[in-house]
C-alpha atoms as a PDB file:
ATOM      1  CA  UNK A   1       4.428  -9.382   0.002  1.00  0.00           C
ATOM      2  CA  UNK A   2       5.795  -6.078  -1.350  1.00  0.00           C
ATOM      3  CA  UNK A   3       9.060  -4.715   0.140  1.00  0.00           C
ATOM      4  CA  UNK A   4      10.684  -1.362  -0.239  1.00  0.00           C
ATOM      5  CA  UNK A   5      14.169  -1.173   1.027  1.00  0.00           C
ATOM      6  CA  UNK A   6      16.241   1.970   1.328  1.00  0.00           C
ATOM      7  CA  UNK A   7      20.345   2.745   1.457  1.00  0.00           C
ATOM      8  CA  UNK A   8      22.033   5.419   0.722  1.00  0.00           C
ATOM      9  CA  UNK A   9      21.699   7.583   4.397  1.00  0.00           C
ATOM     10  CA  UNK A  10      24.542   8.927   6.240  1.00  0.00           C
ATOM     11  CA  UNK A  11      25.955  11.846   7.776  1.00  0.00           C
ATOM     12  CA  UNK A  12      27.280  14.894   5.352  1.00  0.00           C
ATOM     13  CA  UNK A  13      28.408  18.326   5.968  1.00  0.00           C
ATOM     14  CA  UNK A  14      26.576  21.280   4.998  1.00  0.00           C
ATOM     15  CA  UNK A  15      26.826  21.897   1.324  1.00  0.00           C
ATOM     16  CA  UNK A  16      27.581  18.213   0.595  1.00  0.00           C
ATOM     17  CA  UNK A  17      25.827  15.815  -1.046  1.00  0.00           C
ATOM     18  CA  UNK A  18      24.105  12.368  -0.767  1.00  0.00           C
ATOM     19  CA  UNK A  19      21.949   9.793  -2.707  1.00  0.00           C
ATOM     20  CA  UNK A  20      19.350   8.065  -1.626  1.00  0.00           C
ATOM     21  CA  UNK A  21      17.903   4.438  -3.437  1.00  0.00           C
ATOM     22  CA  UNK A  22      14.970   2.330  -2.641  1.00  0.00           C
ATOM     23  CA  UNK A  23      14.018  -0.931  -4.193  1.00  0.00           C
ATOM     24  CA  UNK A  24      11.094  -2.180  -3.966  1.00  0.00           C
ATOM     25  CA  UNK A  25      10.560  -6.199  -4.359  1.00  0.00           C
ATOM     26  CA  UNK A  26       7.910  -8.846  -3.965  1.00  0.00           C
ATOM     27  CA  UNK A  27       5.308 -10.099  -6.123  1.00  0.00           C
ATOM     28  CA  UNK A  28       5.085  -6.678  -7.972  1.00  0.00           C
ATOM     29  CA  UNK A  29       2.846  -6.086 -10.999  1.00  0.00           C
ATOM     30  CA  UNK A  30       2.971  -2.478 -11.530  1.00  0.00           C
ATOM     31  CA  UNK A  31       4.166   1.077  -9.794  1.00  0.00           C
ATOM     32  CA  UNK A  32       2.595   3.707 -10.279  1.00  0.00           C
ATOM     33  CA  UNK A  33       3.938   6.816  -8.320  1.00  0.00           C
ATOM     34  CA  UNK A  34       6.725   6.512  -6.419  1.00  0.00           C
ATOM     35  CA  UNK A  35       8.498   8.793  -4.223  1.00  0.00           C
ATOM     36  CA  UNK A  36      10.093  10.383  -0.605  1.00  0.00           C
ATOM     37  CA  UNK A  37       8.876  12.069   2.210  1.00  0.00           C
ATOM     38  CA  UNK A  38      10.866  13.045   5.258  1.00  0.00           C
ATOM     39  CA  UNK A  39      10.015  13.510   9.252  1.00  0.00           C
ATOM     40  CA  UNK A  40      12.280  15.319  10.835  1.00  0.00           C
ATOM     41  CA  UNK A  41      12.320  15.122  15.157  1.00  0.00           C
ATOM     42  CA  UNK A  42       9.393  16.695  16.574  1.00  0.00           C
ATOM     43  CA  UNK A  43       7.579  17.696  12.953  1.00  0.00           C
ATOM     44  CA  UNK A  44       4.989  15.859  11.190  1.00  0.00           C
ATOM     45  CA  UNK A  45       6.381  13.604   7.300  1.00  0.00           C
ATOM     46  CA  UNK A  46       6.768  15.741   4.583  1.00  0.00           C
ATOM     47  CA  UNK A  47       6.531  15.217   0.664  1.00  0.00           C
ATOM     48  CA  UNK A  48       9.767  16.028  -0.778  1.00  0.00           C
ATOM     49  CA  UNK A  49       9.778  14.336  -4.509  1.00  0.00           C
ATOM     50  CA  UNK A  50       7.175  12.268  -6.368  1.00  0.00           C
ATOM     51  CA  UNK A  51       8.053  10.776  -9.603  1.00  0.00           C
ATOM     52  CA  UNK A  52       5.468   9.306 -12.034  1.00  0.00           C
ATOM     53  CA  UNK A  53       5.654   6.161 -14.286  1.00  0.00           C
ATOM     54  CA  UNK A  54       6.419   8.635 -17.330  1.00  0.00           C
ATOM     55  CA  UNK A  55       8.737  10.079 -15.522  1.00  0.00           C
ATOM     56  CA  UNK A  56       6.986  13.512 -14.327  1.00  0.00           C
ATOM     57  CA  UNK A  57       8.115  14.989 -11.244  1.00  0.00           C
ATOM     58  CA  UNK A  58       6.926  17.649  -8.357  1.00  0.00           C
ATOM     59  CA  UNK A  59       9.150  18.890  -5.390  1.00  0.00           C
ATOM     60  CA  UNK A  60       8.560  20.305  -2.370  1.00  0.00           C
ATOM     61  CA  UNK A  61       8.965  24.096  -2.420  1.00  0.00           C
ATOM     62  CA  UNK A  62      12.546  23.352  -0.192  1.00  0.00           C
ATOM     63  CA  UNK A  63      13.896  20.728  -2.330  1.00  0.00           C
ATOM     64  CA  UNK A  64      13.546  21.946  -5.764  1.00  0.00           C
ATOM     65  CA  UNK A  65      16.951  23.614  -7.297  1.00  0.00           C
ATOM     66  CA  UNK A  66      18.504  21.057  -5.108  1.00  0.00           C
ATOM     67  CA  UNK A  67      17.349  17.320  -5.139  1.00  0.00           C
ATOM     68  CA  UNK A  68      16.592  15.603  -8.460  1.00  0.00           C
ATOM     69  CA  UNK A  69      14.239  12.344  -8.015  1.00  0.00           C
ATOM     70  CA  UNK A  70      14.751   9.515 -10.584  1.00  0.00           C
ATOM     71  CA  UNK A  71      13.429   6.312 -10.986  1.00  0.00           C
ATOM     72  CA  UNK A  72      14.540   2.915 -12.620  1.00  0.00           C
ATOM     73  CA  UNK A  73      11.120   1.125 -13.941  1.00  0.00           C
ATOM     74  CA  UNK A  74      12.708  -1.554 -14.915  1.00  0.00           C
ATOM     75  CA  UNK A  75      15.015  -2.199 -11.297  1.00  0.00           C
ATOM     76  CA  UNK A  76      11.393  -0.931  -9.842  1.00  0.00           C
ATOM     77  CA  UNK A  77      13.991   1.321  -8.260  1.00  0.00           C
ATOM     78  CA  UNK A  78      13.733   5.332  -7.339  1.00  0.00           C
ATOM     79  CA  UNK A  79      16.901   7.707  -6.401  1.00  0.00           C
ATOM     80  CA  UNK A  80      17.143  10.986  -4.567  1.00  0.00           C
ATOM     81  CA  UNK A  81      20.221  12.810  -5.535  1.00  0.00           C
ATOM     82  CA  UNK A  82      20.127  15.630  -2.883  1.00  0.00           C
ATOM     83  CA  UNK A  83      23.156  18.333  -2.941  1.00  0.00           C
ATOM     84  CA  UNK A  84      23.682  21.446  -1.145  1.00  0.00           C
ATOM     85  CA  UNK A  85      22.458  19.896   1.632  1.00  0.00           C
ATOM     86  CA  UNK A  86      21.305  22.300   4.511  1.00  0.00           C
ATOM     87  CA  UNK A  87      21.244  21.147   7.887  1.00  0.00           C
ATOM     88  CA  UNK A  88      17.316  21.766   7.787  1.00  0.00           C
ATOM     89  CA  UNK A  89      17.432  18.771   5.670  1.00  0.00           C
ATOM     90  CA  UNK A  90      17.919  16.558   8.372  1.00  0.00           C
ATOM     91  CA  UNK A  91      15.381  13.639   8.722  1.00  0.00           C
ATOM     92  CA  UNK A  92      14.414  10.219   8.287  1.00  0.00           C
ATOM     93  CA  UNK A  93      13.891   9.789   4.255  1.00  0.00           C
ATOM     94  CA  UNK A  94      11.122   7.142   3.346  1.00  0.00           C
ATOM     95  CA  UNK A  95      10.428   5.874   0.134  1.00  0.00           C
ATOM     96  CA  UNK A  96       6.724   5.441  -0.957  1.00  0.00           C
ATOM     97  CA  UNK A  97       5.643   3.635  -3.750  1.00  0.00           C
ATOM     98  CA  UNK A  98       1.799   2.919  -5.108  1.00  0.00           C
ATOM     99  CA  UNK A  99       1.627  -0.813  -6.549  1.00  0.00           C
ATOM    100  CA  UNK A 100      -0.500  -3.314  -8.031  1.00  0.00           C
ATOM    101  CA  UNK A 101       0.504  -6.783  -6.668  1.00  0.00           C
ATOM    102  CA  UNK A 102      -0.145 -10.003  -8.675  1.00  0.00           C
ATOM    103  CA  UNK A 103      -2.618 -11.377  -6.610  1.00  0.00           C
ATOM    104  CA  UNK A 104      -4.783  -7.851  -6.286  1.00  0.00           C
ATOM    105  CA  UNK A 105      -4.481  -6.238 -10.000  1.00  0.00           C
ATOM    106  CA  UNK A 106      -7.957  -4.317  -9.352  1.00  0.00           C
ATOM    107  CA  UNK A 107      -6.053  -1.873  -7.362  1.00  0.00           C
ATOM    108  CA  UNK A 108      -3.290   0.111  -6.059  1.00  0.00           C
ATOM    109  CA  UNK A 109      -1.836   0.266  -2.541  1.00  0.00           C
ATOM    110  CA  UNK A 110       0.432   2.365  -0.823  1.00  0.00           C
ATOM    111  CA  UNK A 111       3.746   0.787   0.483  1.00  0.00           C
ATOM    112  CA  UNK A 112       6.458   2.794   2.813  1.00  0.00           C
ATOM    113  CA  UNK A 113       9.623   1.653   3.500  1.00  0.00           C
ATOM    114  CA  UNK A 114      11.463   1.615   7.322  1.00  0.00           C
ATOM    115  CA  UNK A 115      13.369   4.563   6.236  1.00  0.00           C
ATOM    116  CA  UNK A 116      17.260   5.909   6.097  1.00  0.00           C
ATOM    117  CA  UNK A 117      18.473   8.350   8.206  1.00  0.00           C
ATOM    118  CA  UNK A 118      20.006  11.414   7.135  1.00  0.00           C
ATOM    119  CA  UNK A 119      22.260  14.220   9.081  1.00  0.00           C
ATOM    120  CA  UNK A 120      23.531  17.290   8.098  1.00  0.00           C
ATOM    121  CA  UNK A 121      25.973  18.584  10.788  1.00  0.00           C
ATOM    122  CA  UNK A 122      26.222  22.357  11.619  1.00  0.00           C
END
């Protein structure tokens, strides 16, 4: 079974800065895209950052200028440095990841982790 685990949540001031990690674990063969989305109370998840396995990126319109998304291929790890935070900002961050398991290398499935909460006081 594939797990993705994320840290890195916690309660900043505006204009401060946090970094998210996830690590993803089980019987992995390959990741493909990996990423975060957000859901803030009341609104529907969001994309904020993909990252590809070469390392090509897209933002959300909101994030870009301020959150850089990284990823460790061989820790099958992915980061979210987010600064300048705005108290918009404020959600629950969850790390996706598409992988190809051992057992199933015909195809790709999409994993989410429980997700990390993240507040940006006023």
């Amino acid at each position: 079974q594939v797990q993705l685990v994320e840290s890195g949540g916690g309660l900043v001031q505006p204009g401060g800065s946090l970094r998210l990690s996830c690590a993803a674990s089980g019987s992995i063969f390959s990741i493909n895209v990996m990423g975060w989305y957000r859901q803030a109370p009341g609104k529907e998840r969001e994309l904020v950052a993909t990252i590809s396995t070469g390392d090509s990126t897209n933002y959300a319109g909101s994030a870009k200028g301020r959150f850089t998304i990284s990823r460790d291929n061989a820790k099958n790890m992915v980061y979210l440095q987010m600064n300048s935070l705005k108290p918009e900002d404020a959600a629950v961050y969850f790390c996706y990841a598409h992988i190809m398991q051992y057992a199933y290398r015909s195809g790709y499935s999409n994993y989410w982790g429980q997700g990390t909460q993240v507040t940006v006081s006023s």
